[in-house]
N, C-alpha and C. Protein backbone atom coordinates (compact mmCIF):
# COMPACT_ATOMS: atom_id res chain seq x y z
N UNK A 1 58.18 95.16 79.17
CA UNK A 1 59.21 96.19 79.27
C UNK A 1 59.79 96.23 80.69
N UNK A 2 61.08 96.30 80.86
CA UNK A 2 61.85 96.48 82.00
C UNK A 2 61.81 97.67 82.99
N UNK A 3 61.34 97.73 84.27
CA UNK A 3 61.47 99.38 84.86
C UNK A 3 62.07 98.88 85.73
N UNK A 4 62.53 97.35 86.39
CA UNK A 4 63.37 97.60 87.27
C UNK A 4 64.59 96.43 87.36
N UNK A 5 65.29 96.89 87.95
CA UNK A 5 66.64 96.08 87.53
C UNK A 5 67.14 95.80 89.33
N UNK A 6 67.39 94.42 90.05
CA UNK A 6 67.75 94.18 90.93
C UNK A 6 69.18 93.46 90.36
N UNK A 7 69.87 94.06 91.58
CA UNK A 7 71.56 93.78 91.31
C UNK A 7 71.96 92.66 92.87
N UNK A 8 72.26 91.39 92.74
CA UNK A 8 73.16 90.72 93.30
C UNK A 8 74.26 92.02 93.48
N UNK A 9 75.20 91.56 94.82
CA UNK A 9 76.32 92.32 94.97
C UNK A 9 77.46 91.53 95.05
N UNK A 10 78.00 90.89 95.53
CA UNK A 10 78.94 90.36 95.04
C UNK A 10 79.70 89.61 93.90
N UNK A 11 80.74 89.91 93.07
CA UNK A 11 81.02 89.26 92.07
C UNK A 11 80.23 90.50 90.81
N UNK A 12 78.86 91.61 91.16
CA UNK A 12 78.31 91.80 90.48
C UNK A 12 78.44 93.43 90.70
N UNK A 13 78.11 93.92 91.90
CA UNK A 13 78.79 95.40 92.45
C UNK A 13 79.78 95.54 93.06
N UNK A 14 80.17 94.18 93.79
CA UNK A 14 81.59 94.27 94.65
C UNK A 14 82.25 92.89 93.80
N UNK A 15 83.48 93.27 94.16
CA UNK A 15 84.45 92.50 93.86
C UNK A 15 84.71 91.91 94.81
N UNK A 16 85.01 90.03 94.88
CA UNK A 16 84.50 89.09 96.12
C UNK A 16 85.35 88.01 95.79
N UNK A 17 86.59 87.71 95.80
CA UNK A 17 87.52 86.77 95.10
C UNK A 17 88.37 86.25 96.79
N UNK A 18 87.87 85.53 96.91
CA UNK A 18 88.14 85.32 98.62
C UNK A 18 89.40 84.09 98.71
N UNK A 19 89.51 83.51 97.38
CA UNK A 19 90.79 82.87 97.15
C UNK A 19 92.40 83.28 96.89
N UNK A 20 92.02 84.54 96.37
CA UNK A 20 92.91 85.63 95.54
C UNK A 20 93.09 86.70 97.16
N UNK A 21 92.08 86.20 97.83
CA UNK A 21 92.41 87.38 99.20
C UNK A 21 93.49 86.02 99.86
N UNK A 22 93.10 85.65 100.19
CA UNK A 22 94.03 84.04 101.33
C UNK A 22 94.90 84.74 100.66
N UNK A 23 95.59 83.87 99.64
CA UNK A 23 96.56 83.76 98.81
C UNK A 23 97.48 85.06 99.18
N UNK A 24 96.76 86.61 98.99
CA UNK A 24 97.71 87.47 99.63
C UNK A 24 97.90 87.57 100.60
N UNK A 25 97.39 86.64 102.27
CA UNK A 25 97.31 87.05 103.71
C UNK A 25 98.33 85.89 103.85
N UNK A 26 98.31 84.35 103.59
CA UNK A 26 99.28 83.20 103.66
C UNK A 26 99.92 82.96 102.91
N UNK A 27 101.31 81.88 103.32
CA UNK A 27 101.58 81.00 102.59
C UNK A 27 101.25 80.10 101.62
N UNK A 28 101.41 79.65 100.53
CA UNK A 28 100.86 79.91 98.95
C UNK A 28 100.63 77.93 99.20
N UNK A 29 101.20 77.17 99.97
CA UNK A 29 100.85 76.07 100.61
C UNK A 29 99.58 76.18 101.37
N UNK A 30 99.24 76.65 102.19
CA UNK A 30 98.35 76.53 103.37
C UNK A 30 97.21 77.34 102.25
N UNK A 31 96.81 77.64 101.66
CA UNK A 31 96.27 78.22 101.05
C UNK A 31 94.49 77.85 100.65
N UNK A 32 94.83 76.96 99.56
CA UNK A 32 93.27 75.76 99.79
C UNK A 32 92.50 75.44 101.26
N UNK A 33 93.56 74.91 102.07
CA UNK A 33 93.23 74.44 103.11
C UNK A 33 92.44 75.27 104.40
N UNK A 34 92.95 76.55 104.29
CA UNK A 34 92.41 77.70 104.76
C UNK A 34 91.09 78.34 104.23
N UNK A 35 90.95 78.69 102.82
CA UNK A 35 90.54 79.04 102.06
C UNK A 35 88.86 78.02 102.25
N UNK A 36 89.08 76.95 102.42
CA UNK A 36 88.44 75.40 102.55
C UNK A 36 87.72 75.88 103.87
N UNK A 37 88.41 75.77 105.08
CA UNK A 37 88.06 75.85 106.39
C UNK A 37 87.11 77.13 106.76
N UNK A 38 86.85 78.24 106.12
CA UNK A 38 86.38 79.56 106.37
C UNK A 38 85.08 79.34 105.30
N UNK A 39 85.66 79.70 104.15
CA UNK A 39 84.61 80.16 102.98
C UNK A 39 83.99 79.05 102.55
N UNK A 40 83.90 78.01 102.66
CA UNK A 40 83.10 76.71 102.41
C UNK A 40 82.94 76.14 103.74
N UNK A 41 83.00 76.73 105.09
CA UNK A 41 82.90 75.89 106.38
C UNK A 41 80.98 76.53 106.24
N UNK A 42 80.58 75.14 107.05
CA UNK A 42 78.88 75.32 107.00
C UNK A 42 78.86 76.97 108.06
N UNK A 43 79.62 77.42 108.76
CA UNK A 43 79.39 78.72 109.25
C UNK A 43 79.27 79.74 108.60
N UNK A 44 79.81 79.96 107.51
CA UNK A 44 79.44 81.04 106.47
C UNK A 44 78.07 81.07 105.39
N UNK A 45 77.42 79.60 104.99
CA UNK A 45 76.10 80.46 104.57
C UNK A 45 75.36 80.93 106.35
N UNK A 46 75.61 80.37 107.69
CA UNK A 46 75.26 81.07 108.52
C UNK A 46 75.14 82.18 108.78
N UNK A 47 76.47 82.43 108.76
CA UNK A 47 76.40 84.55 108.88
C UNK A 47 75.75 85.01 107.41
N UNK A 48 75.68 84.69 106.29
CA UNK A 48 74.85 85.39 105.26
C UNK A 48 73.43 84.97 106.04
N UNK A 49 73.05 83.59 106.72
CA UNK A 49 71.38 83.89 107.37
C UNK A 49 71.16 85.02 108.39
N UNK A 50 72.23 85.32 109.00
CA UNK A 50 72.03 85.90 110.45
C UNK A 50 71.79 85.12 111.54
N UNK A 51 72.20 84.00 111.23
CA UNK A 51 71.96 82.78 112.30
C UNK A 51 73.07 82.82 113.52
N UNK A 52 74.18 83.27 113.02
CA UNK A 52 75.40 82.88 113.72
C UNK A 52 76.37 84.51 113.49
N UNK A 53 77.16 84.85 114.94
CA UNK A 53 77.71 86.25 114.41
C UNK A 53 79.03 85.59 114.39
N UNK A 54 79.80 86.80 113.78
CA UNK A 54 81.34 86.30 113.50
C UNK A 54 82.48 85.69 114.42
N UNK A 55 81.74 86.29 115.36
CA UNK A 55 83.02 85.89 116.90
C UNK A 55 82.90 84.33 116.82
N UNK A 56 81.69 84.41 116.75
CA UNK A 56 81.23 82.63 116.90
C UNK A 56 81.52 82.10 115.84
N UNK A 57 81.53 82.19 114.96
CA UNK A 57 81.52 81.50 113.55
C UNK A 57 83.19 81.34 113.56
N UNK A 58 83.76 82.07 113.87
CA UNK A 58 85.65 81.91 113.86
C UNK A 58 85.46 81.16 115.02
N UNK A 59 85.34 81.33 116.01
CA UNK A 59 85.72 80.46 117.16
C UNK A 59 85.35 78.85 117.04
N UNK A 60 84.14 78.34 116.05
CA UNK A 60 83.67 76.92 115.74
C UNK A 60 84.80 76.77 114.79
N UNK A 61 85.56 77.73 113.43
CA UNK A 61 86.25 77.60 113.03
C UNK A 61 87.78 76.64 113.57
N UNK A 62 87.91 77.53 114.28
CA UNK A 62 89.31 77.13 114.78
C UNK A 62 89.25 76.09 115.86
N UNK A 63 88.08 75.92 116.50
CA UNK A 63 88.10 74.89 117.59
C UNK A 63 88.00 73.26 116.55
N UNK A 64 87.64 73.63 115.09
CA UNK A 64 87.68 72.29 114.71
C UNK A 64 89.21 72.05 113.47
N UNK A 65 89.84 73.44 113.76
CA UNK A 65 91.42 73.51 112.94
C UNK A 65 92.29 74.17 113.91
N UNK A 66 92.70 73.44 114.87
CA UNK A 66 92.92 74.58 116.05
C UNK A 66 94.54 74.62 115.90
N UNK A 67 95.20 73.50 114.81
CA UNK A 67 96.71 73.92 114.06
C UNK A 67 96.76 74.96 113.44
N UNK A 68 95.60 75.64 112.91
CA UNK A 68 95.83 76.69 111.57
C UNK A 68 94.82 78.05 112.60
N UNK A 69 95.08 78.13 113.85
CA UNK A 69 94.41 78.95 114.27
C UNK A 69 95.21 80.51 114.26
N UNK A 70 96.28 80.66 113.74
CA UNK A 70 97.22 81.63 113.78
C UNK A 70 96.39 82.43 112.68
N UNK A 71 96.47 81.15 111.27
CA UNK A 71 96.19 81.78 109.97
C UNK A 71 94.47 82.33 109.79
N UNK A 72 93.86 81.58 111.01
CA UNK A 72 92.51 81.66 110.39
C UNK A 72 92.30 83.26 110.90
N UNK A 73 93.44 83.59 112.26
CA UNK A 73 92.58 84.83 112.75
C UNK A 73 93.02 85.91 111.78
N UNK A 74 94.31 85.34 111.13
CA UNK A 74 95.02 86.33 110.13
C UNK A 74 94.41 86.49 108.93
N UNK A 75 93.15 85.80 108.15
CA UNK A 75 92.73 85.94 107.40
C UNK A 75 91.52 86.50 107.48
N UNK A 76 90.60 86.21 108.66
CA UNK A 76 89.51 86.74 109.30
C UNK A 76 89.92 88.53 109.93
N UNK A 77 91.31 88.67 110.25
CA UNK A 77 91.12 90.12 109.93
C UNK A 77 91.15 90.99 108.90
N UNK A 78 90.47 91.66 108.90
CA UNK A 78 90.09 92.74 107.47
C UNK A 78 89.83 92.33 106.54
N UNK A 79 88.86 91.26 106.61
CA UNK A 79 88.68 90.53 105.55
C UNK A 79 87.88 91.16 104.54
N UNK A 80 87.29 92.20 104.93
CA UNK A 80 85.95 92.91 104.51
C UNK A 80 86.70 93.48 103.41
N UNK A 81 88.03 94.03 103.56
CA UNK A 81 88.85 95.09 102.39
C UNK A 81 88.86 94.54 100.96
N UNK A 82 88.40 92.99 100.92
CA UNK A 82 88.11 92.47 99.62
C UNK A 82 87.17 92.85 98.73
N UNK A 83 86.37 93.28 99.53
CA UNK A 83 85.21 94.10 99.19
C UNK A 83 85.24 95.62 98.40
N UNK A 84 85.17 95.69 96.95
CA UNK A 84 85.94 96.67 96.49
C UNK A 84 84.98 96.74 95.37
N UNK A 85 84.11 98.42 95.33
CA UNK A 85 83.06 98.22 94.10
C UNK A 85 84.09 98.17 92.98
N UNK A 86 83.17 97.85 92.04
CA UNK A 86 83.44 97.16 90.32
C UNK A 86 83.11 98.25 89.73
N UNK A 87 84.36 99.33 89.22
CA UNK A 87 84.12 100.50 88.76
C UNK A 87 82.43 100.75 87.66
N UNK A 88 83.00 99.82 86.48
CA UNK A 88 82.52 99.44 85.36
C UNK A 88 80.39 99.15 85.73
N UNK A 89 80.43 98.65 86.58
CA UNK A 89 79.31 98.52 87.60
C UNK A 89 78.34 99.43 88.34
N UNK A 90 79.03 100.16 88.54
CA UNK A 90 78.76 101.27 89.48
C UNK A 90 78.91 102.34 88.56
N UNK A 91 79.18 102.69 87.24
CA UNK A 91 78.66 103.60 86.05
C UNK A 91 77.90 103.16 85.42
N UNK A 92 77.78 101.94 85.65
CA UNK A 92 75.73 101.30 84.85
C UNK A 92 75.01 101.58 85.71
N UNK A 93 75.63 101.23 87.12
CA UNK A 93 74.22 101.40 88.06
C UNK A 93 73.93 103.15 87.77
N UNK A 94 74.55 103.81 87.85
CA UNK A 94 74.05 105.40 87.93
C UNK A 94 73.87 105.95 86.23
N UNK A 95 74.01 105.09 85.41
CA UNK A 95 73.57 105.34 84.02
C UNK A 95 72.06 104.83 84.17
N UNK A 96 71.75 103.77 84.76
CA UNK A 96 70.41 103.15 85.06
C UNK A 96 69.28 104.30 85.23
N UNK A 97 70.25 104.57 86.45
CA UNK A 97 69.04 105.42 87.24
C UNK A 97 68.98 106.44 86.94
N UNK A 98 69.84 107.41 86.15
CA UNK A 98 69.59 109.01 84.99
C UNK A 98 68.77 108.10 84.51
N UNK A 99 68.41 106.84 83.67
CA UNK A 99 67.09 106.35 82.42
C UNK A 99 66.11 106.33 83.13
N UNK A 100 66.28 106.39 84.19
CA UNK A 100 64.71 106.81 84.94
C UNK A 100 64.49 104.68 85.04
N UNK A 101 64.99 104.02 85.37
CA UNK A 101 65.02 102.63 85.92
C UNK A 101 65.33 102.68 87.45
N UNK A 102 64.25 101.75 88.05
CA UNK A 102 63.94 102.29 89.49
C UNK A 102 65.66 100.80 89.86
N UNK A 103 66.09 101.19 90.98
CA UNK A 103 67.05 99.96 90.87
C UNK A 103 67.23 99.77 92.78
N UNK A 104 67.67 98.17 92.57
CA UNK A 104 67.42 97.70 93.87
C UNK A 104 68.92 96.48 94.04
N UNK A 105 68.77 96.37 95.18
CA UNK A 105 69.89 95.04 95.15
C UNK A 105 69.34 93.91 96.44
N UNK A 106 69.97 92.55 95.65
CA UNK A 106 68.92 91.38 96.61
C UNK A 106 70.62 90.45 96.62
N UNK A 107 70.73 90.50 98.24
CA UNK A 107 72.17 90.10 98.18
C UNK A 107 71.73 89.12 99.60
N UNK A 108 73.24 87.66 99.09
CA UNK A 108 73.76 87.31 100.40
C UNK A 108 74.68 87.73 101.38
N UNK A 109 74.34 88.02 102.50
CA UNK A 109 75.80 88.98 102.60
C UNK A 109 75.45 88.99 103.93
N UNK A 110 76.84 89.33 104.79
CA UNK A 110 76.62 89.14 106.29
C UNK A 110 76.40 90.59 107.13
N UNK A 111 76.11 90.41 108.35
CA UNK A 111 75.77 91.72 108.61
C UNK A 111 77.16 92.60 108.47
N UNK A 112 78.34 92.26 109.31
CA UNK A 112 79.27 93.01 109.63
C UNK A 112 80.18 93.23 108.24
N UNK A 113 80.21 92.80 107.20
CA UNK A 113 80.41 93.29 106.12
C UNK A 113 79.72 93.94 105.44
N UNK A 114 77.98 93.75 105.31
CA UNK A 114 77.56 94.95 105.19
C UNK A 114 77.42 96.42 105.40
N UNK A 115 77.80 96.52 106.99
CA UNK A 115 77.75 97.42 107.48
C UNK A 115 78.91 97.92 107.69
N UNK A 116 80.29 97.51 107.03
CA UNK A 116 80.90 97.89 106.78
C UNK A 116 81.35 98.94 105.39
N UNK A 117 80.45 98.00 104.63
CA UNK A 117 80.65 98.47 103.24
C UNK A 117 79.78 100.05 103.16
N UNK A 118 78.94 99.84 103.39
CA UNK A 118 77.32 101.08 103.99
C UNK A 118 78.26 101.95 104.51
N UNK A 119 79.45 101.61 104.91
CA UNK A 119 79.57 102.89 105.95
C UNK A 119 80.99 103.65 105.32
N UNK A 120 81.79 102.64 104.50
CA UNK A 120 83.16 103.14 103.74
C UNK A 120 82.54 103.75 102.18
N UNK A 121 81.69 103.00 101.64
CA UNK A 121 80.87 103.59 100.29
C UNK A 121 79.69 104.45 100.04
N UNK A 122 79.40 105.19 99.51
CA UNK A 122 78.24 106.03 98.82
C UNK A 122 77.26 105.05 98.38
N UNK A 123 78.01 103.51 98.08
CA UNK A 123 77.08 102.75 97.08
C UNK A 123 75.83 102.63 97.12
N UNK A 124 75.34 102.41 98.25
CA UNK A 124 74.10 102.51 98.51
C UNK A 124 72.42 103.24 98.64
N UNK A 125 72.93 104.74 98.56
CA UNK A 125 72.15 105.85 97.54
C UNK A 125 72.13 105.71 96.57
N UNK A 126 72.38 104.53 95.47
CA UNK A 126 72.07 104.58 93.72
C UNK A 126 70.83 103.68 93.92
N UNK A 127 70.73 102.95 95.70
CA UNK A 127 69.55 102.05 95.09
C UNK A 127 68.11 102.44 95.63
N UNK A 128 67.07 102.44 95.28
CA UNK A 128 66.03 102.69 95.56
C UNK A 128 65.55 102.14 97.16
N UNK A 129 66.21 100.70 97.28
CA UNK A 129 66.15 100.09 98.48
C UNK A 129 66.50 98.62 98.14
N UNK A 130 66.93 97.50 98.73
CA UNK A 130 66.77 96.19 98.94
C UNK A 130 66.34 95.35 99.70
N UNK A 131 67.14 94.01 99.58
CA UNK A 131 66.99 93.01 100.61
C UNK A 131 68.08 92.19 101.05
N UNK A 132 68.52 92.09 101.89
CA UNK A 132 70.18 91.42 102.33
C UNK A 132 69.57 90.29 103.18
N UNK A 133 70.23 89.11 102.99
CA UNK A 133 69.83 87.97 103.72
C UNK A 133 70.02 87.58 104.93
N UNK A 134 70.76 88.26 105.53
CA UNK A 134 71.00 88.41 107.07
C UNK A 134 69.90 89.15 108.02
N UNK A 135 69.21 90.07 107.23
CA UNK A 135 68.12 90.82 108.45
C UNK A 135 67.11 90.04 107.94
N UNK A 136 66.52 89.17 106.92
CA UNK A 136 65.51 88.36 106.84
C UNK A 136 65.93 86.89 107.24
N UNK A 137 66.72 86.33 107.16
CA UNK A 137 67.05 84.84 107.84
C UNK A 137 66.54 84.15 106.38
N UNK A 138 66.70 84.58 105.94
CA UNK A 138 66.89 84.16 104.01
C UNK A 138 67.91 83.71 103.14
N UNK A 139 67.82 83.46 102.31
CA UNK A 139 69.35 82.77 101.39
C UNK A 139 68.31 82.79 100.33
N UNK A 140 69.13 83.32 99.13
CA UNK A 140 68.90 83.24 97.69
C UNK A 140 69.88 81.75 97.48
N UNK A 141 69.02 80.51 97.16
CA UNK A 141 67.78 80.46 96.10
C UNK A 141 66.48 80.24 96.44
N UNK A 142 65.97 80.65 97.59
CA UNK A 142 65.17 80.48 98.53
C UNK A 142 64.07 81.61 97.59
N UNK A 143 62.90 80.90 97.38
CA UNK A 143 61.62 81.27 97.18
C UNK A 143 61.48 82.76 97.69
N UNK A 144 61.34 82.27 99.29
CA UNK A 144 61.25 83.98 100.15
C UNK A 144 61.45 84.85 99.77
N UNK A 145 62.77 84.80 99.55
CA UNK A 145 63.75 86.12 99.55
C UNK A 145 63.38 86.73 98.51
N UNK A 146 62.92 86.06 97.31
CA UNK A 146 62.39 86.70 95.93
C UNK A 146 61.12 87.54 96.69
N UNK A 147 60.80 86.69 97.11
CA UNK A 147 59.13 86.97 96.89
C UNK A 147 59.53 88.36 97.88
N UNK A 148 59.97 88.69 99.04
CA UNK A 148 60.07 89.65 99.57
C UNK A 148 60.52 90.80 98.89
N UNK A 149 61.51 90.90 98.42
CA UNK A 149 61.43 92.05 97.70
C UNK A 149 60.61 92.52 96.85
N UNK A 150 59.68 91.72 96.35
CA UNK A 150 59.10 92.11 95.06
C UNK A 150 57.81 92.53 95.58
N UNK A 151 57.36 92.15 97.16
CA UNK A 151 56.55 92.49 97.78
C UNK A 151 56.76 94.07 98.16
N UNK A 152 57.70 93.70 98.56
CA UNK A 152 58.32 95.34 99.83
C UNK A 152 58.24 96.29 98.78
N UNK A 153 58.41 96.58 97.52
CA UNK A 153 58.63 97.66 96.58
C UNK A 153 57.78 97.25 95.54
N UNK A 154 56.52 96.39 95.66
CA UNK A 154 55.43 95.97 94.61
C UNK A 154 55.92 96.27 93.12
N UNK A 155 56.46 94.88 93.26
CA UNK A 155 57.68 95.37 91.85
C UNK A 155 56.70 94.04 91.24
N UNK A 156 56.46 94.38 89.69
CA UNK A 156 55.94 93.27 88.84
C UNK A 156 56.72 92.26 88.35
N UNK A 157 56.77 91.19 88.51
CA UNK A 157 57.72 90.29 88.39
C UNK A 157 58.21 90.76 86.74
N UNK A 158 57.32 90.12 85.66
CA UNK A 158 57.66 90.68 84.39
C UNK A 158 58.17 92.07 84.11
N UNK A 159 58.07 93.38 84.58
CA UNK A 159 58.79 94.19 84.59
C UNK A 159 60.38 94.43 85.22
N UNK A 160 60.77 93.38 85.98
CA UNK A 160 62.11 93.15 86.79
C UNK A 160 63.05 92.23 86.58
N UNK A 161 64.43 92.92 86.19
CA UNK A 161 65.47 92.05 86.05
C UNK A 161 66.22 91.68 87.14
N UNK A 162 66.44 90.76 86.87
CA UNK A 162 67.41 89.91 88.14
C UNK A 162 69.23 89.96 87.42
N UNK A 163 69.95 90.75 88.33
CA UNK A 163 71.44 90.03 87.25
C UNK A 163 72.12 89.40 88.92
N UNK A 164 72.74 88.39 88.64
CA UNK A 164 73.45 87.49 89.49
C UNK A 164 74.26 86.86 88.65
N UNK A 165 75.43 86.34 89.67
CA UNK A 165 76.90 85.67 89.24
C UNK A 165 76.30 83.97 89.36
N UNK A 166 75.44 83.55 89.69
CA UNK A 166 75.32 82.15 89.91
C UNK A 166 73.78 81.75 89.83
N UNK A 167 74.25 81.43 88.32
CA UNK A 167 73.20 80.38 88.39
C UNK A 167 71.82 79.62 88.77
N UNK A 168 71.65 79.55 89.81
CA UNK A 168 71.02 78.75 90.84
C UNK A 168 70.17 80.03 91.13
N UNK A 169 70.61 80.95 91.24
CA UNK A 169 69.69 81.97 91.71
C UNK A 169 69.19 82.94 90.79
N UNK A 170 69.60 82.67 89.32
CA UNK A 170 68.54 83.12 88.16
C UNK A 170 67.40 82.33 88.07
N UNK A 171 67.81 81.19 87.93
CA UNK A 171 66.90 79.85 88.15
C UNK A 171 65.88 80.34 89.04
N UNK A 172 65.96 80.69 90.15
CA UNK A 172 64.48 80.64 90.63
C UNK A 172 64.28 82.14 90.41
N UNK A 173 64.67 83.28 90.45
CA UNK A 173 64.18 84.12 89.88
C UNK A 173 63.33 83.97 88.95
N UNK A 174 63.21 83.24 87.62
CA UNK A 174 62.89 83.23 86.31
C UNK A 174 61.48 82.23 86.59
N UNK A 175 61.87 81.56 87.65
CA UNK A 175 60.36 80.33 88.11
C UNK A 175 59.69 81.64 89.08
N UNK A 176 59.79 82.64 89.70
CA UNK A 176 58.58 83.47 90.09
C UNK A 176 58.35 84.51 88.92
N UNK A 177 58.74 84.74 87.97
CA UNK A 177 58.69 85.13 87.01
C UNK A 177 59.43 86.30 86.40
N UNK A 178 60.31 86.50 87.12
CA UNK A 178 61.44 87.42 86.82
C UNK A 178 61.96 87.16 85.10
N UNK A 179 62.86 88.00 84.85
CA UNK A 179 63.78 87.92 83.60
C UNK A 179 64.91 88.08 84.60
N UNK A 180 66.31 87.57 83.52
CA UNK A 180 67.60 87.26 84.60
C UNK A 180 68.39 87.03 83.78
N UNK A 181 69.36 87.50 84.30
CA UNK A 181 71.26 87.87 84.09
C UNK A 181 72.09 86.88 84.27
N UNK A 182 72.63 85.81 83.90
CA UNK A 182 73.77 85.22 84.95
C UNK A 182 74.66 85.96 84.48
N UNK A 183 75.54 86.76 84.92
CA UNK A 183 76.59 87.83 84.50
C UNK A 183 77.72 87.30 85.45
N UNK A 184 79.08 86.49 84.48
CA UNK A 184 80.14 85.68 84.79
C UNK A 184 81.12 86.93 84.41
N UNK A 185 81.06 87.81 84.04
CA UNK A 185 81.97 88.99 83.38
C UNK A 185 81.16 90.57 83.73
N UNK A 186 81.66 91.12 84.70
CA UNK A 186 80.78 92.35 84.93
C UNK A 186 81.05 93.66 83.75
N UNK A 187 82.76 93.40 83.24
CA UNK A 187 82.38 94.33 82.36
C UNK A 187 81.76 94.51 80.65
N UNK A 188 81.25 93.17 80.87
CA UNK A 188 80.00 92.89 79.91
C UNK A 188 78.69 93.11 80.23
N UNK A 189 78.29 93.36 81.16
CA UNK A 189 76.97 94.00 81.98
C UNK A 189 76.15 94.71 80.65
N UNK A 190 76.51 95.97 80.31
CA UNK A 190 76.24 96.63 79.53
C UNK A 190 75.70 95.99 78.31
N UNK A 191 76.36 95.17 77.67
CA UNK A 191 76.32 94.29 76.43
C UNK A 191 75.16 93.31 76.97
N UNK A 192 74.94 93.01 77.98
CA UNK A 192 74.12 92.01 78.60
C UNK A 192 72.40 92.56 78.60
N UNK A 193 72.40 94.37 79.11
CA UNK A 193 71.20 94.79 79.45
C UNK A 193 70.58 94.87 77.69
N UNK A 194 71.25 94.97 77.13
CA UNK A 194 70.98 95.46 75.66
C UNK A 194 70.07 94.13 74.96
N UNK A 195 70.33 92.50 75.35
CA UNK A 195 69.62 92.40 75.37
C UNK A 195 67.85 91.76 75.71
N UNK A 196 67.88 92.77 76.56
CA UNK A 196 66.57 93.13 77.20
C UNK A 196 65.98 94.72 76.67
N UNK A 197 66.74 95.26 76.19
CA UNK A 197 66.43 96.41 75.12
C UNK A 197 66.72 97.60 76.34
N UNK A 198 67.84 97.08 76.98
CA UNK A 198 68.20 98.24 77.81
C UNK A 198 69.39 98.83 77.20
N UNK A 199 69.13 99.95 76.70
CA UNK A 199 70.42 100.93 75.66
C UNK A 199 70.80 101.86 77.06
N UNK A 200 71.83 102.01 77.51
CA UNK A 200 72.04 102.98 78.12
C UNK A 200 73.78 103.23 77.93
């Protein structure tokens, strides 16, 4: 039986479409190429480790695209505003927790967008507590990061759901013995907990 439910956040509580953000900051040309240089440059799973902070991570950016350095600072500002809870999401999460389901979130995510989000949203009182991969030097699909949370809040693996947007990181959830979500559609969530025999 299920008592606890850990929520990925992006794609899963926040809305995280970082192609669909470019696209509204540039030119509909420069677009990929930008898009390419930031969010797939090896500096960004960095800042989700906490390895590297943002000043730095843009500045390696542009010193190795230093033509597109106009666009990169133009996309690197306010980038965080992409960040937008998932209505539909955020009335399961607080339907959860009236069922008396203890709930947590195990995210990649960088500091300064976290602490951005923490500080513009409520979101973070629906959860009991988590784990963000930047104050542990962690990355989900990394063994650790499971195992830490499930430590920190002595959560039973078989009693805990995992829901995530990718794959790779149900996968090892389900090898420490979790149950798990890949949830490609959040406002199917609901239809998803049901079945695990979560009616809410």
């Amino acid at each position: 039986m299920i008592k606890n439910v850990i929520f990925d956040l992006g794609n899963v509580i926040l809305d995280f479409q970082p192609k669909i953000y470019v696209k509204s900051k540039i030119d509909e040309e420069k677009v990929e190429e930008i898009y390419k240089c930031i969010f797939q440059s090896d500096e960004w799973p960095m800042l989700d480790r906490g390895t590297i902070c943002e000043e730095d991570a843009k500045r390696n950016i542009i010193n190795r695209n230093t033509e597109s350095e106009g666009l990169i600072n133009k996309v690197f500002e306010n980038w965080y505003d992409m960040l937008i809870p998932i209505e539909s999401s955020v009335d399961t999460l607080k339907k959860l927790k009236q069922k008396g389901y203890k709930i947590y979130y195990l995210s990649n995510f960088h500091l300064a967008a976290f602490e951005y989000i923490n500080n513009k949203y409520d979101l973070f009182k629906l959860f009991e507590g988590g784990v963000v991969s930047y104050k542990e030097k962690l990355l989900k699909p990394e063994k650790e990061i499971y195992e830490k949370i499930l430590y920190r809040y002595s959560l039973e693996p078989g009693e805990t759901l995992f829901i995530d947007d990718m794959e790779q990181n149900i996968e090892a959830a389900i090898k420490l013995g979790l149950k798990g979500i890949v949830l490609k559609e959040p406002r199917k969530l609901e239809d998803e907990l049901q079945k695990f025999d979560i009616n809410i």
